[in-house]
N, C-alpha and C. Protein backbone atom coordinates (compact mmCIF):
# COMPACT_ATOMS: atom_id res chain seq x y z
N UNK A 1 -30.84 7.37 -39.27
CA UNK A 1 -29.55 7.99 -39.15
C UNK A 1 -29.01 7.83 -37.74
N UNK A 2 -29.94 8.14 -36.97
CA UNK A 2 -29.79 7.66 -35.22
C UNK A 2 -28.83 6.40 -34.88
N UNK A 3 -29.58 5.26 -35.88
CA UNK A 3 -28.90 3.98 -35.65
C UNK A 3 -27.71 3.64 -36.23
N UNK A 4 -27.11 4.47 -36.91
CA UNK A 4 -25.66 4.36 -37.95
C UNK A 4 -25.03 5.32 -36.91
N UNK A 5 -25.33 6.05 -36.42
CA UNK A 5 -24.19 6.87 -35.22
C UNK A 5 -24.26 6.30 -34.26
N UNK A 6 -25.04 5.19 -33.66
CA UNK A 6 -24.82 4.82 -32.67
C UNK A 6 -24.28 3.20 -32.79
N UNK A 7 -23.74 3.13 -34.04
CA UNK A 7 -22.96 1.85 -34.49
C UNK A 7 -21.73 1.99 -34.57
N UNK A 8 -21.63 3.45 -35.12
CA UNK A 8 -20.23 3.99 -35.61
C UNK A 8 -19.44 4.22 -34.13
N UNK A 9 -20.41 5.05 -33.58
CA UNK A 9 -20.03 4.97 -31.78
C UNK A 9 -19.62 3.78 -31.02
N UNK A 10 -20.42 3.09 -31.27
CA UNK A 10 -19.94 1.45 -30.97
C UNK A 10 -19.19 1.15 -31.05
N UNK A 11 -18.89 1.07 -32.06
CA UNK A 11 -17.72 0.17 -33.42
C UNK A 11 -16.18 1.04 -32.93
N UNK A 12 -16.81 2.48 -32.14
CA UNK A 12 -15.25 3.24 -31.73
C UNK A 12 -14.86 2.72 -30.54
N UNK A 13 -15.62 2.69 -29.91
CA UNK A 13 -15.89 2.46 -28.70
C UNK A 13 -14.96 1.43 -28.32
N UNK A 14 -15.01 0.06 -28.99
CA UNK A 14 -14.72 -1.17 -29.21
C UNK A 14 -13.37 -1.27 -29.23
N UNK A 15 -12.69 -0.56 -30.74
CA UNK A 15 -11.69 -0.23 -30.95
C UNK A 15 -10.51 0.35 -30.29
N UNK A 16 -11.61 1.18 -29.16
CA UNK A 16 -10.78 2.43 -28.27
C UNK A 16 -9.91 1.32 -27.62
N UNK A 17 -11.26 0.68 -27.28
CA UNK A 17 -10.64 -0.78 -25.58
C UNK A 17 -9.97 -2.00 -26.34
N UNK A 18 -10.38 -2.29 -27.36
CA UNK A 18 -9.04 -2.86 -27.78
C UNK A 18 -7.76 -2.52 -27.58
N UNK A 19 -7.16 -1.00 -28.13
CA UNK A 19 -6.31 -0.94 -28.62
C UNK A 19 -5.53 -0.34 -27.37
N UNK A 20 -6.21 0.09 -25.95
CA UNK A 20 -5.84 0.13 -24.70
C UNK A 20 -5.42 -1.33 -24.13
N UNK A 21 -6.34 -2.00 -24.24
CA UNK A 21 -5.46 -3.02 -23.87
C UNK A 21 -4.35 -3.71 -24.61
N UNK A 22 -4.16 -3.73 -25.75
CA UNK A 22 -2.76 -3.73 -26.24
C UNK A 22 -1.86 -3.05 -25.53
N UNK A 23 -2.08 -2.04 -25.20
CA UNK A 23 -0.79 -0.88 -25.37
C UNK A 23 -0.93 -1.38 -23.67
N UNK A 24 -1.92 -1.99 -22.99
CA UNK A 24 -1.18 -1.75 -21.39
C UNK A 24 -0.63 -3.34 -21.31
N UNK A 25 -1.07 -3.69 -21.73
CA UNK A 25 -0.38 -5.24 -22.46
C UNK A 25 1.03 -5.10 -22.74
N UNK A 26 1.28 -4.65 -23.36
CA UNK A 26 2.46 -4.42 -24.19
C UNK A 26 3.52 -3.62 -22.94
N UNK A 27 3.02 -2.65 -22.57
CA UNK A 27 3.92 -1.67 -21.15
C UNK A 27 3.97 -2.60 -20.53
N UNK A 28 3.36 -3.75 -19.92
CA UNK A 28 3.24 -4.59 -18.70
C UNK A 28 4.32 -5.39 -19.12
N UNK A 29 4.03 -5.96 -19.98
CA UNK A 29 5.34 -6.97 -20.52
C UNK A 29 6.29 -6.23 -20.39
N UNK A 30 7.00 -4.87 -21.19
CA UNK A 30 8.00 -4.87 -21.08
C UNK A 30 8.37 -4.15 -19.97
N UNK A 31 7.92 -3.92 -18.64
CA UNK A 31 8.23 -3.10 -17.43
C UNK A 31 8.92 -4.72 -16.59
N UNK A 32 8.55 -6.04 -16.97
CA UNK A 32 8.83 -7.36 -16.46
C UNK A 32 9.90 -7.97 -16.94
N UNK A 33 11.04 -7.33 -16.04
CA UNK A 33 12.16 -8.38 -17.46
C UNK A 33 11.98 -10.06 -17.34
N UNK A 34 12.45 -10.61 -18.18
CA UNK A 34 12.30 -11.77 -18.70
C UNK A 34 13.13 -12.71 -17.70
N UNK A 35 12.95 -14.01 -17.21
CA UNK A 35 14.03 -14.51 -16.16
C UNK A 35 14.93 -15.26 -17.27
N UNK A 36 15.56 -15.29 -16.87
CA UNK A 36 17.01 -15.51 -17.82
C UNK A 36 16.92 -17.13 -18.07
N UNK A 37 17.98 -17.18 -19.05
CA UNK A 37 17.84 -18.56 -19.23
C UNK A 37 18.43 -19.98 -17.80
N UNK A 38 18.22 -21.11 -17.72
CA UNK A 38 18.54 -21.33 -16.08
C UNK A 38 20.43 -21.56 -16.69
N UNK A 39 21.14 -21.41 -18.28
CA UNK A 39 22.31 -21.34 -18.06
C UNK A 39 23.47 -20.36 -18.05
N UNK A 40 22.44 -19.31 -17.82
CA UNK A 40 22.66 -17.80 -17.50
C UNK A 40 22.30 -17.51 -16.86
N UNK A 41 21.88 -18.04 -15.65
CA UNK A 41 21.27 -17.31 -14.40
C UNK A 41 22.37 -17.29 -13.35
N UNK A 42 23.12 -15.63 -13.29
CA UNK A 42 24.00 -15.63 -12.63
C UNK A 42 23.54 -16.11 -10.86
N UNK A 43 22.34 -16.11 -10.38
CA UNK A 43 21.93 -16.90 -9.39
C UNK A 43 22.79 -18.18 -9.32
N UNK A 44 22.40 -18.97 -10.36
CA UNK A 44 22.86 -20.57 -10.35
C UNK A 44 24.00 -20.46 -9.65
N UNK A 45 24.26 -21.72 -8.58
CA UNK A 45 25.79 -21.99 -8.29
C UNK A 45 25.50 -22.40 -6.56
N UNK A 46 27.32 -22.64 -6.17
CA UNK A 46 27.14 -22.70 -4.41
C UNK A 46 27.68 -21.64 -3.84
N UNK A 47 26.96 -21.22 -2.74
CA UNK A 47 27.43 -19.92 -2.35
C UNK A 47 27.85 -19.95 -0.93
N UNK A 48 28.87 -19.23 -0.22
CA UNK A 48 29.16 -18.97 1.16
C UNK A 48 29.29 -18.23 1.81
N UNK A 49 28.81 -18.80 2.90
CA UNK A 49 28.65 -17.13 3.64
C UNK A 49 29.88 -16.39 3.81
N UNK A 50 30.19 -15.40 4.12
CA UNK A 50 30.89 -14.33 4.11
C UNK A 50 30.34 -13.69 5.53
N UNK A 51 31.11 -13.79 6.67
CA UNK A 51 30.52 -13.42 7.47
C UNK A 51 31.27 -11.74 8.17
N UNK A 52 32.50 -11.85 7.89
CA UNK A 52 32.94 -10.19 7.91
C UNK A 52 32.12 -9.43 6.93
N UNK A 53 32.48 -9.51 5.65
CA UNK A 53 31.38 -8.97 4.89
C UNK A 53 30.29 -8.40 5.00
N UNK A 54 29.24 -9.76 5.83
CA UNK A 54 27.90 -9.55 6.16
C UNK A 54 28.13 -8.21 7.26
N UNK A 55 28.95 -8.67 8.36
CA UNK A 55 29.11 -7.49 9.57
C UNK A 55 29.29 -5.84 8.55
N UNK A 56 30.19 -5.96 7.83
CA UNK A 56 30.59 -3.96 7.76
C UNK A 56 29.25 -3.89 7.06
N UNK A 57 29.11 -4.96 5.84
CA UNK A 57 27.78 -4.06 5.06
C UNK A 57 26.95 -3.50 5.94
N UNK A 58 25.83 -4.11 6.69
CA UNK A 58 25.47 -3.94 8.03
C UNK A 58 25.25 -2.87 8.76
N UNK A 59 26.88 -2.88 8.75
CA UNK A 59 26.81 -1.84 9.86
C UNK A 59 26.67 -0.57 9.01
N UNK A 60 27.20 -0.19 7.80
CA UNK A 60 26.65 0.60 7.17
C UNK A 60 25.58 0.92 6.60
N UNK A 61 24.34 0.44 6.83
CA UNK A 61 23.16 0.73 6.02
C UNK A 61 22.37 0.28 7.02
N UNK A 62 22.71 -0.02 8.96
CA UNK A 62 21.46 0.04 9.43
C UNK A 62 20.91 0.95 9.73
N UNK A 63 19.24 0.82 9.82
CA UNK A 63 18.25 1.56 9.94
C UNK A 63 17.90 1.33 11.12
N UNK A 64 17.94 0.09 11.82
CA UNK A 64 17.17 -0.65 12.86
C UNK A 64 18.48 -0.98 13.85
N UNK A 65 18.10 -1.80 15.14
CA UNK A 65 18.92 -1.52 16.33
C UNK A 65 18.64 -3.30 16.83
N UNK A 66 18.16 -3.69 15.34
CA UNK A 66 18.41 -5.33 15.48
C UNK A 66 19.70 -5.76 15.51
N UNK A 67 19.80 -7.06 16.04
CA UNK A 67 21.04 -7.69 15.62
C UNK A 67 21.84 -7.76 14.41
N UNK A 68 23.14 -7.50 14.87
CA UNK A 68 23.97 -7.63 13.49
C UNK A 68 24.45 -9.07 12.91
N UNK A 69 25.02 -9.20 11.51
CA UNK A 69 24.49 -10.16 11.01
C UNK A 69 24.90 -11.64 11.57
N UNK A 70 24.00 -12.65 11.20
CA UNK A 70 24.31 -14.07 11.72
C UNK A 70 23.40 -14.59 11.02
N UNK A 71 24.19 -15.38 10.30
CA UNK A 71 23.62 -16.90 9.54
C UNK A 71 22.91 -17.43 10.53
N UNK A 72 22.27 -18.52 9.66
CA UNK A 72 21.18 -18.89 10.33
C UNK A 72 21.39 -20.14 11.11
N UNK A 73 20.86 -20.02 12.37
CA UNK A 73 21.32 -21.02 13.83
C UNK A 73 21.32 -22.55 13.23
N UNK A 74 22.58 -22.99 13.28
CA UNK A 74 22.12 -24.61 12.97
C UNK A 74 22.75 -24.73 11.39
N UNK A 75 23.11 -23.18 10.72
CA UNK A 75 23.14 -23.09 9.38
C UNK A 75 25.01 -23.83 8.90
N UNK A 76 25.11 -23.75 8.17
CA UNK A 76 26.71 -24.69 7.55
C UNK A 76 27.45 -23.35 6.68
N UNK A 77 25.95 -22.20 6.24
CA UNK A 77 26.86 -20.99 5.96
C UNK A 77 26.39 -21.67 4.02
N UNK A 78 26.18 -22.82 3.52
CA UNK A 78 26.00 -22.87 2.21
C UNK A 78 24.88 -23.05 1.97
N UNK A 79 24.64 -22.08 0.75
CA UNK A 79 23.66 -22.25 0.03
C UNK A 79 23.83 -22.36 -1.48
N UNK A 80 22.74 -23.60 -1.88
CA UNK A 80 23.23 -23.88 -3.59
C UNK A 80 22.17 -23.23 -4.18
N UNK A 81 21.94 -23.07 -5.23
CA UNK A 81 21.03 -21.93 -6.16
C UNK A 81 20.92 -22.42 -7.63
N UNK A 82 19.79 -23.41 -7.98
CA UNK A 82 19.65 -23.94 -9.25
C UNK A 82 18.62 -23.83 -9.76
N UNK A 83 17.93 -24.01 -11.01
CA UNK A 83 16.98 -24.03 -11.64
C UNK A 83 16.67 -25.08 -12.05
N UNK A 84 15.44 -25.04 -12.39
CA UNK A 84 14.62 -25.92 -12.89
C UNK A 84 13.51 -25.34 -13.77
N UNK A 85 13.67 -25.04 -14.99
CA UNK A 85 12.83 -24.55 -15.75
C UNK A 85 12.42 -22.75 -15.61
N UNK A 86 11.05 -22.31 -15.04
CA UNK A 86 11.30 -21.50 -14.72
C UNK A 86 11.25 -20.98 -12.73
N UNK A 87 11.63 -22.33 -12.19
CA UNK A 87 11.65 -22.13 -10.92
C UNK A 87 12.88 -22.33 -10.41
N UNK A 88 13.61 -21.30 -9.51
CA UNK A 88 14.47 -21.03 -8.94
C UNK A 88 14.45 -22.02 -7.53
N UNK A 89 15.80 -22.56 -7.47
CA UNK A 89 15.65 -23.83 -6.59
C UNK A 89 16.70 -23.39 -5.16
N UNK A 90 16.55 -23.09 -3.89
CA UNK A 90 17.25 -22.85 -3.39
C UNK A 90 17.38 -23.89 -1.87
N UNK A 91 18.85 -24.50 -1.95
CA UNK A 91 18.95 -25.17 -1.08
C UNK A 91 20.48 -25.01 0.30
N UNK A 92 19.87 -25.60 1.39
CA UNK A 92 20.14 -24.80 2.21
C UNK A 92 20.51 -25.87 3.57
N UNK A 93 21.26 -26.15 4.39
CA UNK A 93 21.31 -26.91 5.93
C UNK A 93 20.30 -25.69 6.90
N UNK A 94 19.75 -26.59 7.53
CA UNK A 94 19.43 -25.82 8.77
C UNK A 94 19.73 -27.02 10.26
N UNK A 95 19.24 -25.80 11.40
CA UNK A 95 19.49 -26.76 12.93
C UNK A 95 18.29 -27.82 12.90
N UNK A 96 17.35 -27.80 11.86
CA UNK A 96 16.17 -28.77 11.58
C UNK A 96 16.42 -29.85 10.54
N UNK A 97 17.32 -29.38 9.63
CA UNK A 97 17.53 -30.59 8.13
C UNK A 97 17.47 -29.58 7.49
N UNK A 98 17.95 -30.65 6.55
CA UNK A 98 18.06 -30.10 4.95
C UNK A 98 16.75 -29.42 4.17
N UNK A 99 16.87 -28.19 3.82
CA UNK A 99 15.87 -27.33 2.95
C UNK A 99 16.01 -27.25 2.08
N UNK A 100 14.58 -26.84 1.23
CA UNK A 100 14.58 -26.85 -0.40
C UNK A 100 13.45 -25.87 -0.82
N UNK A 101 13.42 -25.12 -0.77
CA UNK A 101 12.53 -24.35 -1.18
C UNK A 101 12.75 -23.93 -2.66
N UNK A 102 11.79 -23.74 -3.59
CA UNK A 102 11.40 -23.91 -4.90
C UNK A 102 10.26 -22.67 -5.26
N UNK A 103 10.89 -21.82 -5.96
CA UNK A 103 10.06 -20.49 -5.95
C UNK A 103 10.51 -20.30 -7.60
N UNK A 104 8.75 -20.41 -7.78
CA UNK A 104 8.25 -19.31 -9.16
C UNK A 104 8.47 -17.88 -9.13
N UNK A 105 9.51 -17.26 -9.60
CA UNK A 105 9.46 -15.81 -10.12
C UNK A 105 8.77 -15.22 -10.25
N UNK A 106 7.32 -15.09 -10.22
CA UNK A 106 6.55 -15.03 -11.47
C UNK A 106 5.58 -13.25 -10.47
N UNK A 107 6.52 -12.86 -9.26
CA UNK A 107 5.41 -12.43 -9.00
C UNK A 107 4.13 -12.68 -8.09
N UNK A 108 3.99 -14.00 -7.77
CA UNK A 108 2.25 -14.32 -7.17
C UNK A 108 3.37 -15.29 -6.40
N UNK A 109 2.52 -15.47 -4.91
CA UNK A 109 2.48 -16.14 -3.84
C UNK A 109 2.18 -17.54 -4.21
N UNK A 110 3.59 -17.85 -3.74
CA UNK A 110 3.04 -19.45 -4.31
C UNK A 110 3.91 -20.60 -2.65
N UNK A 111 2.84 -21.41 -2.27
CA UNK A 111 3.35 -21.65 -1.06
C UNK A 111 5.18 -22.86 -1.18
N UNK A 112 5.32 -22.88 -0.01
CA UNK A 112 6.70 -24.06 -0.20
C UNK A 112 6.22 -24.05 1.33
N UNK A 113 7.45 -24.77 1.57
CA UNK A 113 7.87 -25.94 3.13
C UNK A 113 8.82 -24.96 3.70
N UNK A 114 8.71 -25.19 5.33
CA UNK A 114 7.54 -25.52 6.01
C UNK A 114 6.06 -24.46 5.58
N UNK A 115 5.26 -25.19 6.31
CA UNK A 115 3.80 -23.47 5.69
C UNK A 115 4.13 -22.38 5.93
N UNK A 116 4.79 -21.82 4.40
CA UNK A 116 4.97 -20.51 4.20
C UNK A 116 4.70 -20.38 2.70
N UNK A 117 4.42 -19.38 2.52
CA UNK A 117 4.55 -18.36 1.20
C UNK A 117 5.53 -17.79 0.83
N UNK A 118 5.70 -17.70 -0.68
CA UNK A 118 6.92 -16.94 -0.80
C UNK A 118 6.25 -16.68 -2.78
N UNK A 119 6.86 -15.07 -2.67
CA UNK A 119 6.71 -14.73 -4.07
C UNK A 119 7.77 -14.01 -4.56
N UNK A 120 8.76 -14.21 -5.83
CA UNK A 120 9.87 -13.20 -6.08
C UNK A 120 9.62 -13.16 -7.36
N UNK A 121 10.17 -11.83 -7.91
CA UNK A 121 10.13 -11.25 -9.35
C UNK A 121 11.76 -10.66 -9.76
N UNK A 122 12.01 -11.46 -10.68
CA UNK A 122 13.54 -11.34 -11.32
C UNK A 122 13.51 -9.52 -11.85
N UNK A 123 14.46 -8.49 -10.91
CA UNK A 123 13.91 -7.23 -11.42
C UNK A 123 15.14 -6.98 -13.11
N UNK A 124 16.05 -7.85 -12.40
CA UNK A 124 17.08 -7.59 -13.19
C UNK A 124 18.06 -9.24 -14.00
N UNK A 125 18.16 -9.27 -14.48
CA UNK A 125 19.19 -10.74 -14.23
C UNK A 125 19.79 -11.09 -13.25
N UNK A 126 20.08 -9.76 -12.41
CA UNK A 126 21.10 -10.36 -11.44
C UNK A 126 20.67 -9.78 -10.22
N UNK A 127 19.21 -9.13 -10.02
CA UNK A 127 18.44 -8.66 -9.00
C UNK A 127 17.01 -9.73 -8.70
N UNK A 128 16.86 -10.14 -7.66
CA UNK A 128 15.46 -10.31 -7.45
C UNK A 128 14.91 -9.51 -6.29
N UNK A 129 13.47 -9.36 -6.53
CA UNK A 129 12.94 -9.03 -5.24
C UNK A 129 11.67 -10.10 -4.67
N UNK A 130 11.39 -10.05 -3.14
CA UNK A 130 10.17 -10.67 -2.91
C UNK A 130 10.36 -11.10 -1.72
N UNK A 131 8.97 -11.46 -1.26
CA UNK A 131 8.52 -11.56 0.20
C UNK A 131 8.16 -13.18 0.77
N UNK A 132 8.28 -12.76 2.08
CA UNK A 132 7.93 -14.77 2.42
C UNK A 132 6.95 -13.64 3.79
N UNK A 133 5.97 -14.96 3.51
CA UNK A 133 4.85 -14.99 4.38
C UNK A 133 5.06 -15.96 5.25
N UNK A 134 5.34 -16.03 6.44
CA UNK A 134 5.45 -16.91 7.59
C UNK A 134 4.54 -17.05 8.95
N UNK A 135 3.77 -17.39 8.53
CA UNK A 135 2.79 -17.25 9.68
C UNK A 135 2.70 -17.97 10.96
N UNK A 136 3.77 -18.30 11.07
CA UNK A 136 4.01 -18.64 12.60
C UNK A 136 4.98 -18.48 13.22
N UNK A 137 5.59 -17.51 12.75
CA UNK A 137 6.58 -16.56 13.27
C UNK A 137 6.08 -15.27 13.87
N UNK A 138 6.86 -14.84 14.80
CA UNK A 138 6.27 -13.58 15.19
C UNK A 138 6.48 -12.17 14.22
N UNK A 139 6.96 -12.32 13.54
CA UNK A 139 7.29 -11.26 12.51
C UNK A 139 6.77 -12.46 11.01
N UNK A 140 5.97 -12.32 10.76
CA UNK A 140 4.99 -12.86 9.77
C UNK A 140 5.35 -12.86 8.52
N UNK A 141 5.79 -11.47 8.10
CA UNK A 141 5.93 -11.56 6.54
C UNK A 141 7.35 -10.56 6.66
N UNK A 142 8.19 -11.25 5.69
CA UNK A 142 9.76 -10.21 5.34
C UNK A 142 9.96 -10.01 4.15
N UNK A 143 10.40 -9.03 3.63
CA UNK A 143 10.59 -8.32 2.52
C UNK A 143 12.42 -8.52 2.12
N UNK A 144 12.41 -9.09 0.84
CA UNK A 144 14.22 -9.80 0.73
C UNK A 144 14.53 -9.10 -0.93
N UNK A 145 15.88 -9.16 -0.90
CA UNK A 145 16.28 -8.41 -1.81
C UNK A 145 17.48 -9.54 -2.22
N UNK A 146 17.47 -9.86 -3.29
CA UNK A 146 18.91 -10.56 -3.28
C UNK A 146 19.62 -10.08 -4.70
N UNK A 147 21.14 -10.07 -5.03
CA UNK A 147 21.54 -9.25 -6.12
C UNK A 147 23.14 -9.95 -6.04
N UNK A 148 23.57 -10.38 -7.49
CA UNK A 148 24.51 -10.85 -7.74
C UNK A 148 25.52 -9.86 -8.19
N UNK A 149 26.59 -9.82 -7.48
CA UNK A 149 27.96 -8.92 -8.22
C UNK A 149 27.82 -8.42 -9.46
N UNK A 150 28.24 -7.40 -10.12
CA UNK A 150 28.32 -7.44 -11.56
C UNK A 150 29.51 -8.68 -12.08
N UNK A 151 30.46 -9.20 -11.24
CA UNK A 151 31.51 -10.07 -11.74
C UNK A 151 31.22 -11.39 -11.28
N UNK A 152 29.92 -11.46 -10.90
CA UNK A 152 29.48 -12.66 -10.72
C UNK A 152 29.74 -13.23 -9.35
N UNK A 153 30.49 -13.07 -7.92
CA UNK A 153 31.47 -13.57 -7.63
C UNK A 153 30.92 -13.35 -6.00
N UNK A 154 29.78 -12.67 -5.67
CA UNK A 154 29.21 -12.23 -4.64
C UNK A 154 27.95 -12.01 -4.67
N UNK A 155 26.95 -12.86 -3.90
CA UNK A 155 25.66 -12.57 -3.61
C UNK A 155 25.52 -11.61 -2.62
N UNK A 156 24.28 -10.72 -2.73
CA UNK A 156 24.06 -10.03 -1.06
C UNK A 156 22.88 -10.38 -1.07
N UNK A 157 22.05 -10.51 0.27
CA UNK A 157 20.52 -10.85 0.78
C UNK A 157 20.37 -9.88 1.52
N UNK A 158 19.35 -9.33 1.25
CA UNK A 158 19.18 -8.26 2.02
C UNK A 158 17.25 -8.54 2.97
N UNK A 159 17.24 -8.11 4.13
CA UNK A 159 15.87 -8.87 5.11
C UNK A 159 15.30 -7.77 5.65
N UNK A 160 14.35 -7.15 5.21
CA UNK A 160 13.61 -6.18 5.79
C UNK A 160 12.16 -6.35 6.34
N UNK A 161 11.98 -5.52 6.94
CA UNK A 161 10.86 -5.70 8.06
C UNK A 161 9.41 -5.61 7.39
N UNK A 162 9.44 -4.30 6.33
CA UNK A 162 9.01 -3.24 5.89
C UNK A 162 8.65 -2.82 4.10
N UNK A 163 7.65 -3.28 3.04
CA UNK A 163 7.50 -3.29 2.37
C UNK A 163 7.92 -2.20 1.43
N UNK A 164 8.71 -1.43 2.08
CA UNK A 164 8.65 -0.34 1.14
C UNK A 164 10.91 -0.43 1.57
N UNK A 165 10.95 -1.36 1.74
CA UNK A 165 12.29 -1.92 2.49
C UNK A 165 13.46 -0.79 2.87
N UNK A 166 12.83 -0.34 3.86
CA UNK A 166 13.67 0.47 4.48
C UNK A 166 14.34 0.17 6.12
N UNK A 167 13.49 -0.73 6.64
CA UNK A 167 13.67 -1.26 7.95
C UNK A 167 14.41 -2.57 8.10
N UNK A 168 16.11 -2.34 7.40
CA UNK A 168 17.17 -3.68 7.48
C UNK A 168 16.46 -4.67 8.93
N UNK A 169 16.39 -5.71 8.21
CA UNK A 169 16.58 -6.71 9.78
C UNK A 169 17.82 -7.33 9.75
N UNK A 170 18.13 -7.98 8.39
CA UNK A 170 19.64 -8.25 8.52
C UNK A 170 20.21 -8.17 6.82
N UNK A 171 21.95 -9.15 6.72
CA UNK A 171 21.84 -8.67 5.81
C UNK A 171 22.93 -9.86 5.03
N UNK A 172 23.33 -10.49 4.40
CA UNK A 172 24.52 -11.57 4.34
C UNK A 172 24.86 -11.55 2.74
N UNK A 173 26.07 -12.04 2.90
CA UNK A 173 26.99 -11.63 2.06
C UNK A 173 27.28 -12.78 1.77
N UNK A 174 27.33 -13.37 0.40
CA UNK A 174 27.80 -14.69 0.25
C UNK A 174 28.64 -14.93 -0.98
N UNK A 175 30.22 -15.61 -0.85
CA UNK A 175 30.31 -15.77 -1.77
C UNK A 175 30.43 -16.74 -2.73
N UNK A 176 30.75 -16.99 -3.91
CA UNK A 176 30.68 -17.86 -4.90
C UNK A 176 31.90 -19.15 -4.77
N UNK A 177 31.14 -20.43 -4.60
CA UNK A 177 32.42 -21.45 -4.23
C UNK A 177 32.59 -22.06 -5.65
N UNK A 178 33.60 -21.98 -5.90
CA UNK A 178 34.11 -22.47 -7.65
C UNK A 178 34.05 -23.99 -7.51
């Protein structure tokens, strides 16, 4: 009789952790929204800077006593924003050449050019979040926020110091070139 309760115990046992991992399976998935299709990805497109813009936002939501905003040295102010399957393609002038960085959504650190890291997670269709690891910079790793208009028609980037992103470093405003 010993050995039939300690089968039946088993056999629950089994069941229990199955059916937990379903269910955290199942929460996990749906706490991850889905990245959109790449001909609905209000991302997609060319974008420009907005440099009044960048200044008031700025000045309203700093935390920090960094510089206010400025594209990036060498920069043309455009950036294009395309897909490729499920990787988000973002290209860019700099005072060095032409950039291309190519980032999986997905969540996990995945490296690009020059040696850096970079990981973002689509929170919303028209929100991402995620971090770049730069290790040869003196400020190493930044925490970025980027979020499309509800009318489509305005990007914001948002650059924090601070993982829990409260420490603005800067902030740019870009808008949509038809």
């Amino acid at each position: 009789m010993e050995r039939v309760d300690c089968l039946t115990m088993r056999g629950l046992i089994v069941e229990f952790l199955l059916l937990l991992t379903a269910l955290t399976s199942q929460s996990l998935a749906q706490a991850l929204p889905s990245i959109p299709e790449p001909a609905k990805d209000p991302f997609v497109g060319k974008w420009k800077a907005n440099a009044d813009k960048s200044r008031a936002l700025y000045k309203a939501n700093a935390h920090t006593s960094q510089p206010l905003y400025n594209d990036a040295p060498g920069s043309d102010g455009l950036q294009t924003l395309s897909r490729d399957g499920d990787y988000l393609i973002s290209s860019y002038r700099m005072f060095d050449g032409d950039h291309r960085d190519r980032m999986r959504c997905d969540g996990v650190l995945h490296p690009v050019e020059p040696p850096r890291q970079m990981s973002c997670t689509y929170l919303a269709a028209n929100r991402i979040e995620g971090v770049t690891v730069a290790p040869s910079s003196t400020q190493s790793t930044f925490y970025w926020t980027h979020e499309v208009s509800p009318d489509g028609q305005e990007m914001t980037f948002w650059l924090y110091l601070d993982k829990a992103r409260k420490k603005m470093e800067r902030v740019w405003v870009r808008d949509r070139v038809k």
